[in-house]
N, C-alpha and C. Protein backbone atom coordinates (compact mmCIF):
# COMPACT_ATOMS: atom_id res chain seq x y z
N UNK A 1 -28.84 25.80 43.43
CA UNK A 1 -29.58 26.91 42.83
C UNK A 1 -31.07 26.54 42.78
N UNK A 2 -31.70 27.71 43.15
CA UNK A 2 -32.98 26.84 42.97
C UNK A 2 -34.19 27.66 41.76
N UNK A 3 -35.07 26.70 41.43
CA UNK A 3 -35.80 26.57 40.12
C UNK A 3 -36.81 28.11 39.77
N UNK A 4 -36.13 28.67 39.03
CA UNK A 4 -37.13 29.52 38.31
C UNK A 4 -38.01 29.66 37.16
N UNK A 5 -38.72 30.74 37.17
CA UNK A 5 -39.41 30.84 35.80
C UNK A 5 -39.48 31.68 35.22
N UNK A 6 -38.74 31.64 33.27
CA UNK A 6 -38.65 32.96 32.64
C UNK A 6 -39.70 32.76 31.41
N UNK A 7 -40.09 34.12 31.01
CA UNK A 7 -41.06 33.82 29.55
C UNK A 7 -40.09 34.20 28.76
N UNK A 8 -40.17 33.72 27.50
CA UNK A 8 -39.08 33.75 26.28
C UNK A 8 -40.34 33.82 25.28
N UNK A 9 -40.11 34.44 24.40
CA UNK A 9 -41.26 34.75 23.02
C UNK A 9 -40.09 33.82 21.89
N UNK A 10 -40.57 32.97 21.63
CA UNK A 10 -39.55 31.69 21.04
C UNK A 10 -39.92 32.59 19.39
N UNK A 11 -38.78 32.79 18.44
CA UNK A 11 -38.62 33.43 17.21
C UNK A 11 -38.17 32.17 16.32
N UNK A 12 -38.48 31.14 16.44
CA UNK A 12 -37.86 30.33 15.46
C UNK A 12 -39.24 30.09 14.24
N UNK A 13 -40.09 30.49 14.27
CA UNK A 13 -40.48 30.60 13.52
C UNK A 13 -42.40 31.82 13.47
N UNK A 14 -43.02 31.91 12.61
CA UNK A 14 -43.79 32.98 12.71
C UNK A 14 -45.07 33.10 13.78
N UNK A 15 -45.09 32.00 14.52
CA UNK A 15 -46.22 32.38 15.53
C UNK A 15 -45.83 32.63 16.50
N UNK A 16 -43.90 33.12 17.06
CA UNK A 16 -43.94 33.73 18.35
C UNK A 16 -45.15 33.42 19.52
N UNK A 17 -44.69 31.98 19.70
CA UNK A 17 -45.23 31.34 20.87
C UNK A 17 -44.61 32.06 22.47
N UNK A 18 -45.13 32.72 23.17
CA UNK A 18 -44.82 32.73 24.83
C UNK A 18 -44.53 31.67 25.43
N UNK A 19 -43.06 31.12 25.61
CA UNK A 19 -42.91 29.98 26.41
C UNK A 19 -42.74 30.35 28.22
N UNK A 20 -43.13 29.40 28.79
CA UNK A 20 -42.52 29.58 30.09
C UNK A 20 -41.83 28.54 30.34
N UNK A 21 -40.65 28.80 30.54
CA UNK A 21 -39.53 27.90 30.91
C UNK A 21 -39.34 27.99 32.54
N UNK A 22 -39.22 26.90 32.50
CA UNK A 22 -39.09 26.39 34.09
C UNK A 22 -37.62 26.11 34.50
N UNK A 23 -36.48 26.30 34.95
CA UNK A 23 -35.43 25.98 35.15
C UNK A 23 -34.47 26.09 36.26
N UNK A 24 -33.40 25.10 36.45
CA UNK A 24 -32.75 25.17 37.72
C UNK A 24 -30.93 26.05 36.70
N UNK A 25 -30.74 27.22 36.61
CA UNK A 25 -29.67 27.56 35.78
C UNK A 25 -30.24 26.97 34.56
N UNK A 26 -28.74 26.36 33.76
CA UNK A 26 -29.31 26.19 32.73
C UNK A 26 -29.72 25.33 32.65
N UNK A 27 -30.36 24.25 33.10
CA UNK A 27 -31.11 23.01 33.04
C UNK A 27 -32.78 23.30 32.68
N UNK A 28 -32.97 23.12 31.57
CA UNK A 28 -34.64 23.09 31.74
C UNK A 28 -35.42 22.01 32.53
N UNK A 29 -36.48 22.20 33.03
CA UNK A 29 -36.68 21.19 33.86
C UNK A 29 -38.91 21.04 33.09
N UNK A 30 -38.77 22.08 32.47
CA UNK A 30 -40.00 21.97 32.03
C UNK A 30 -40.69 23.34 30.91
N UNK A 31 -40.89 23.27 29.75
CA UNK A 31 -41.38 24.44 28.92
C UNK A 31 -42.69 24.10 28.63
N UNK A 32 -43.77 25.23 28.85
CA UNK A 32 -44.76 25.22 28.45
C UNK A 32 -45.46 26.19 27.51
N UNK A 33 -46.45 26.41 26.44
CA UNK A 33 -46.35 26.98 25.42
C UNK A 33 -45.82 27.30 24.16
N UNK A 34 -45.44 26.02 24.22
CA UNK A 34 -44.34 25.82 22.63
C UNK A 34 -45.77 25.43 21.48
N UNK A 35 -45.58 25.44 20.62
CA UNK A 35 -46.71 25.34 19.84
C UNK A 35 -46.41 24.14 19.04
N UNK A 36 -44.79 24.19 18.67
CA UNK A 36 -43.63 23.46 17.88
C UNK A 36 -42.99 22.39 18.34
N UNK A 37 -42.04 21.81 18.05
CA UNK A 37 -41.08 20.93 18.63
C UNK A 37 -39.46 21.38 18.93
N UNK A 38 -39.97 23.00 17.93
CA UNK A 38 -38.41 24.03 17.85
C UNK A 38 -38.47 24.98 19.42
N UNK A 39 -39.46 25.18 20.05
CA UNK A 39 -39.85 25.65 21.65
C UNK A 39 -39.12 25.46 22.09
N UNK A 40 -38.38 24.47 22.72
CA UNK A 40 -37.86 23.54 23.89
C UNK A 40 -36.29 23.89 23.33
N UNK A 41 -36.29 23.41 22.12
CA UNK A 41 -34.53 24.02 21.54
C UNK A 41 -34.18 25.20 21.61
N UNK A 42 -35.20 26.28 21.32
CA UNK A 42 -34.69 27.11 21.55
C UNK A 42 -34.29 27.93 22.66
N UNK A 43 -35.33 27.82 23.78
CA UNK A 43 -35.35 27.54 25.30
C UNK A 43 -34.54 27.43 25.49
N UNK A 44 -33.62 26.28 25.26
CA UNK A 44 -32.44 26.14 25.50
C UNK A 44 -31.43 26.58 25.36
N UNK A 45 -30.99 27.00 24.08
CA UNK A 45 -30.18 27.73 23.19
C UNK A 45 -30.52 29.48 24.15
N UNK A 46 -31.68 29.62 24.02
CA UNK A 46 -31.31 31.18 24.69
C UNK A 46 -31.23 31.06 25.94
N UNK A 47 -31.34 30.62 26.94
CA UNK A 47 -31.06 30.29 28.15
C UNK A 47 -29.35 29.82 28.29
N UNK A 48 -28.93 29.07 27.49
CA UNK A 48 -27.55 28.52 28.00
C UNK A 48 -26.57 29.71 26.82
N UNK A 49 -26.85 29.82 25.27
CA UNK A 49 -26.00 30.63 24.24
C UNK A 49 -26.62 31.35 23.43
N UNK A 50 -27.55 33.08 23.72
CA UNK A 50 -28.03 33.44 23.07
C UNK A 50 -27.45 33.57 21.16
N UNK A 51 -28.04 33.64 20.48
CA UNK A 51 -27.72 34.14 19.45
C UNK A 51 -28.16 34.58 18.76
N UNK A 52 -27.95 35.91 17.45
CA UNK A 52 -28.46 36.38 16.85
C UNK A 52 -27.95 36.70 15.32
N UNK A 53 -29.02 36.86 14.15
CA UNK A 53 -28.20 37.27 12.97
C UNK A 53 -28.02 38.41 13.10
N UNK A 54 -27.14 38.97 12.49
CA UNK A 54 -26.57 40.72 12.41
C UNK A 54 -26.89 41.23 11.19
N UNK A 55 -27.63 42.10 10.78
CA UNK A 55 -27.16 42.95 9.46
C UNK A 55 -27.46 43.76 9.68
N UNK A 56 -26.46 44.77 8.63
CA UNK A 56 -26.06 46.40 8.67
C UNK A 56 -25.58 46.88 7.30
N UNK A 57 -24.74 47.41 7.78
CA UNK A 57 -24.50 48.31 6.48
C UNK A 57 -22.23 48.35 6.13
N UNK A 58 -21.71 48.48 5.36
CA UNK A 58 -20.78 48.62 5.17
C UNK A 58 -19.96 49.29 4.14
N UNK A 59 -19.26 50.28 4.51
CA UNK A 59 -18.22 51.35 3.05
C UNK A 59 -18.10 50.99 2.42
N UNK A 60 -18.35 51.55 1.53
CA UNK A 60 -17.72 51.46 -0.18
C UNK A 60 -17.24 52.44 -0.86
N UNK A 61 -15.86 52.00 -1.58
CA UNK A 61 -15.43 53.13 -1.93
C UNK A 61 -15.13 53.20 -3.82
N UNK A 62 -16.03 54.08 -4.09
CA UNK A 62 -15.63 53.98 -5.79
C UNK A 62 -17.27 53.28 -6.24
N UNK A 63 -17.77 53.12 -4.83
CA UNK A 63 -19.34 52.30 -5.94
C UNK A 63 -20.57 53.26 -6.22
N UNK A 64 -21.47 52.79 -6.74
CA UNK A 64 -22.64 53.50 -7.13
C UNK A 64 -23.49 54.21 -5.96
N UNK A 65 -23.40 53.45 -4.78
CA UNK A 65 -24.04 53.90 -3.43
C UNK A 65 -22.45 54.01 -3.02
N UNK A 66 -22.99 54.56 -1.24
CA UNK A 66 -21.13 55.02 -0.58
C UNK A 66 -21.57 53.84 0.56
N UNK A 67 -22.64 53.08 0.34
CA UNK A 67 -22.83 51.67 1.76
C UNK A 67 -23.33 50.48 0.83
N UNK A 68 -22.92 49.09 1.31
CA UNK A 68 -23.48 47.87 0.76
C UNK A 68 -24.19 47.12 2.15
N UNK A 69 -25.23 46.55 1.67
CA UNK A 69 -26.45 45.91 3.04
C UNK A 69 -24.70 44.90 3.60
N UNK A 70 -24.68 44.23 4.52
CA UNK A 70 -24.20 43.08 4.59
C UNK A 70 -24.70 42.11 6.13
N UNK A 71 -24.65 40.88 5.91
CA UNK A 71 -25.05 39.72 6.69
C UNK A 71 -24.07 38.62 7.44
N UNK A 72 -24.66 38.24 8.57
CA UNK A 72 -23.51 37.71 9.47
C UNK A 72 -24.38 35.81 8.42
N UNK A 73 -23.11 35.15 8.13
CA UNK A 73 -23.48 33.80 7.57
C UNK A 73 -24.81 32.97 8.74
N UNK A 74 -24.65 33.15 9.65
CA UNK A 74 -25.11 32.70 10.74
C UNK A 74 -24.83 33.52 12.11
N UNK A 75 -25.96 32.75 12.46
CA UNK A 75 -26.12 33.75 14.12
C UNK A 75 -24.42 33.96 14.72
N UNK A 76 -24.50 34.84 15.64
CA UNK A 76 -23.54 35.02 16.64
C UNK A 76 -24.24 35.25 17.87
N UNK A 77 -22.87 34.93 19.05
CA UNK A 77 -23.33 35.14 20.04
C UNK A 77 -23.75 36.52 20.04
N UNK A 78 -24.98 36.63 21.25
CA UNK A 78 -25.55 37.80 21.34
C UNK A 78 -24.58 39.11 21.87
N UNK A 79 -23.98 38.29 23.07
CA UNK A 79 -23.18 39.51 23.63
C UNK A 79 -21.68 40.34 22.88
N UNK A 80 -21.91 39.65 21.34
CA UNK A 80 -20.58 40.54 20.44
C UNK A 80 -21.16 40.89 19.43
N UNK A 81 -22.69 41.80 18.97
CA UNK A 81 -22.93 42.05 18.09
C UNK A 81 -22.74 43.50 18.13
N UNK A 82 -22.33 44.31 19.80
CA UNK A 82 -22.36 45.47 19.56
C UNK A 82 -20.56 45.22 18.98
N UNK A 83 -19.86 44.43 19.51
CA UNK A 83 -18.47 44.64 18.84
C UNK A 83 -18.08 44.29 17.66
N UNK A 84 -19.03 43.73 17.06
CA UNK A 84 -19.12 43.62 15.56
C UNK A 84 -19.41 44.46 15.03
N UNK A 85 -20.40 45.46 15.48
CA UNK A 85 -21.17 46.76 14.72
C UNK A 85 -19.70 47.44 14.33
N UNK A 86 -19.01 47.47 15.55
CA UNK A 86 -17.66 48.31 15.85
C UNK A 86 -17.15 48.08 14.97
N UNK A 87 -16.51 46.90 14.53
CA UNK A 87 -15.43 46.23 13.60
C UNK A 87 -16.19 46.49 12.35
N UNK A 88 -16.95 46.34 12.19
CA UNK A 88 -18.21 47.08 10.38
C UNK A 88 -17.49 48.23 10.26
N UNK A 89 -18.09 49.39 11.32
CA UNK A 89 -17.59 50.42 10.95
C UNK A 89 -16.36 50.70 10.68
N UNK A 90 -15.43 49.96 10.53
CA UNK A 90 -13.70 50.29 10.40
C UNK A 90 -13.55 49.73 8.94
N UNK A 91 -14.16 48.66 8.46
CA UNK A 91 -14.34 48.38 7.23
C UNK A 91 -14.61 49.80 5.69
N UNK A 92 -14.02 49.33 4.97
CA UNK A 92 -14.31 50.16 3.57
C UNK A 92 -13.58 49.12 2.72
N UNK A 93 -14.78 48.79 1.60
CA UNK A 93 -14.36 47.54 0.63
C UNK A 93 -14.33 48.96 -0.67
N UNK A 94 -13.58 48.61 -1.65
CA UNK A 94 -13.45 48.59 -2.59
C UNK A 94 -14.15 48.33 -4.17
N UNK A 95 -15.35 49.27 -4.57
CA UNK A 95 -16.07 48.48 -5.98
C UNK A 95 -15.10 47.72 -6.82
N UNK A 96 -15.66 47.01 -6.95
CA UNK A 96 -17.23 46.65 -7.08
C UNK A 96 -17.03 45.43 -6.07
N UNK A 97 -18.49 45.39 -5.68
CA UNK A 97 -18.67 44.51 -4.42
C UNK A 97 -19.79 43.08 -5.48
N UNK A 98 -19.06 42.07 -4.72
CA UNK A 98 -20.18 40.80 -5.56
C UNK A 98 -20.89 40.60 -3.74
N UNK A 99 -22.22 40.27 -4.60
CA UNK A 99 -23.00 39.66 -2.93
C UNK A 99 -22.63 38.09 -3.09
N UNK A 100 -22.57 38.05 -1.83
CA UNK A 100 -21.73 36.53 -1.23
C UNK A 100 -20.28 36.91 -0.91
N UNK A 101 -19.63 38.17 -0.92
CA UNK A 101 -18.19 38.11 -1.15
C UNK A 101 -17.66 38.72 0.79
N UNK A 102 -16.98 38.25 1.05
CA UNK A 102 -16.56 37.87 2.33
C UNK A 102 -16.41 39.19 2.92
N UNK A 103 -17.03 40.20 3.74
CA UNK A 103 -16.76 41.45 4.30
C UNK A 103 -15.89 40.89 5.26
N UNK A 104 -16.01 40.19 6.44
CA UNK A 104 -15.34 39.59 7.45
C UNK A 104 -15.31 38.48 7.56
N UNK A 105 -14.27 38.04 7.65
CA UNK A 105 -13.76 36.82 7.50
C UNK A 105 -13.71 35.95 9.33
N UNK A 106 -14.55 34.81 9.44
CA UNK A 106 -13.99 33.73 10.98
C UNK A 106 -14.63 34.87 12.08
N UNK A 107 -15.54 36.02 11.88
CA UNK A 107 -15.29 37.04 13.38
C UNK A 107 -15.41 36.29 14.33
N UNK A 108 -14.48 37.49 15.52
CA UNK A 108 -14.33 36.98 16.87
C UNK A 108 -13.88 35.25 16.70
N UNK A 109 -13.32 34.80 16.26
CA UNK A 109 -12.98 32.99 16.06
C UNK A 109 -14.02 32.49 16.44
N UNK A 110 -14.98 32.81 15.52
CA UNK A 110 -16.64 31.79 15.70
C UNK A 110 -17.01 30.81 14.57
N UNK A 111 -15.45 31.62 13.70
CA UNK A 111 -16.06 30.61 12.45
C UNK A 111 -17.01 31.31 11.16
N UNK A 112 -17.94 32.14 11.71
CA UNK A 112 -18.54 32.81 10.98
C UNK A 112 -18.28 34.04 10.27
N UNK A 113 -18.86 34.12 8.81
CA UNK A 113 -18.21 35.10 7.85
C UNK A 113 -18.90 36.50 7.66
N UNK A 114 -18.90 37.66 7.52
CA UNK A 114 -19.84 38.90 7.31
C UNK A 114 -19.86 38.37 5.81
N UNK A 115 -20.97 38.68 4.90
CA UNK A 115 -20.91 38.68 3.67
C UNK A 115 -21.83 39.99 3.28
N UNK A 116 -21.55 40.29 2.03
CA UNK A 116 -22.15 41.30 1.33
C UNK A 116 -23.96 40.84 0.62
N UNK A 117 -24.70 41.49 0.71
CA UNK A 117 -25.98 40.59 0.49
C UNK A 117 -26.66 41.17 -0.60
N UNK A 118 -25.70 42.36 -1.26
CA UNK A 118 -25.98 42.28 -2.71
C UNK A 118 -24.76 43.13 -3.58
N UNK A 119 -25.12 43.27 -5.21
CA UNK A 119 -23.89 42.97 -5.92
C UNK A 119 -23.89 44.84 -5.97
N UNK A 120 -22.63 45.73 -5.80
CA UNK A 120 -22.74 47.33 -5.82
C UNK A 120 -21.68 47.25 -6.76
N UNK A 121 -21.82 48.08 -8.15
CA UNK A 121 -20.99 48.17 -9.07
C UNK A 121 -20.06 49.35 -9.02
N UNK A 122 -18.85 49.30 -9.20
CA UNK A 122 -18.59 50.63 -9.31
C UNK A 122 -18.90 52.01 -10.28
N UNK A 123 -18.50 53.22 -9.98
CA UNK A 123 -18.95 54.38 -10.18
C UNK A 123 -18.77 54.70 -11.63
């Protein structure tokens, strides 16, 4: 395979540095424009396993609002956040909702939990 070059706007933290990554697949072979020492990791990470946090919204039934915010514990892969949106929407919890309390439990076997990201009392 031979060596290309992609720009990535690196998000690991607030100065959204323009990297140009140099690479043969997923091998980096050279990043330039990192500002950080988190550049190059992440380069990597989105080049070989994008990932992203998710939050949205989820049913409630019997609470003060009829939706609670909720949050993926940690990133997921990028390419199952539209099938997560999916699996949200089939959800309806029950008031009262505590934040921290487990909307989805392990999704997709990643390990990672949906949680509720604040407390909705019932009606």
């Amino acid at each position: 395979m031979a060596e290309e070059t992609t720009k990535i706007i690196c998000i690991t933290c607030p100065m959204g540095c323009t990297l140009e990554v140099t690479h043969d697949g997923g091998t980096i072979t050279k990043v330039d424009g990192e500002q950080c020492k988190r550049g190059k990791e992440y380069a990597q990470a989105e080049l070989t396993d994008p990932r992203r946090m998710v939050t949205s919204t989820a049913k409630v039934k019997g609470g003060v609002h009829p939706l609670v915010p909720v949050y993926t514990a940690a990133p997921i892969p990028k390419p199952r956040i539209f099938d997560l949106l999916a699996e949200l929407r089939k959800v309806e919890l029950q008031a009262p909702v505590k934040a921290g309390q487990k909307v989805l439990e392990n999704v997709f076997d990643t390990g990672i939990d949906v949680l509720a990201s604040r407390n909705l009392p019932a009606a």
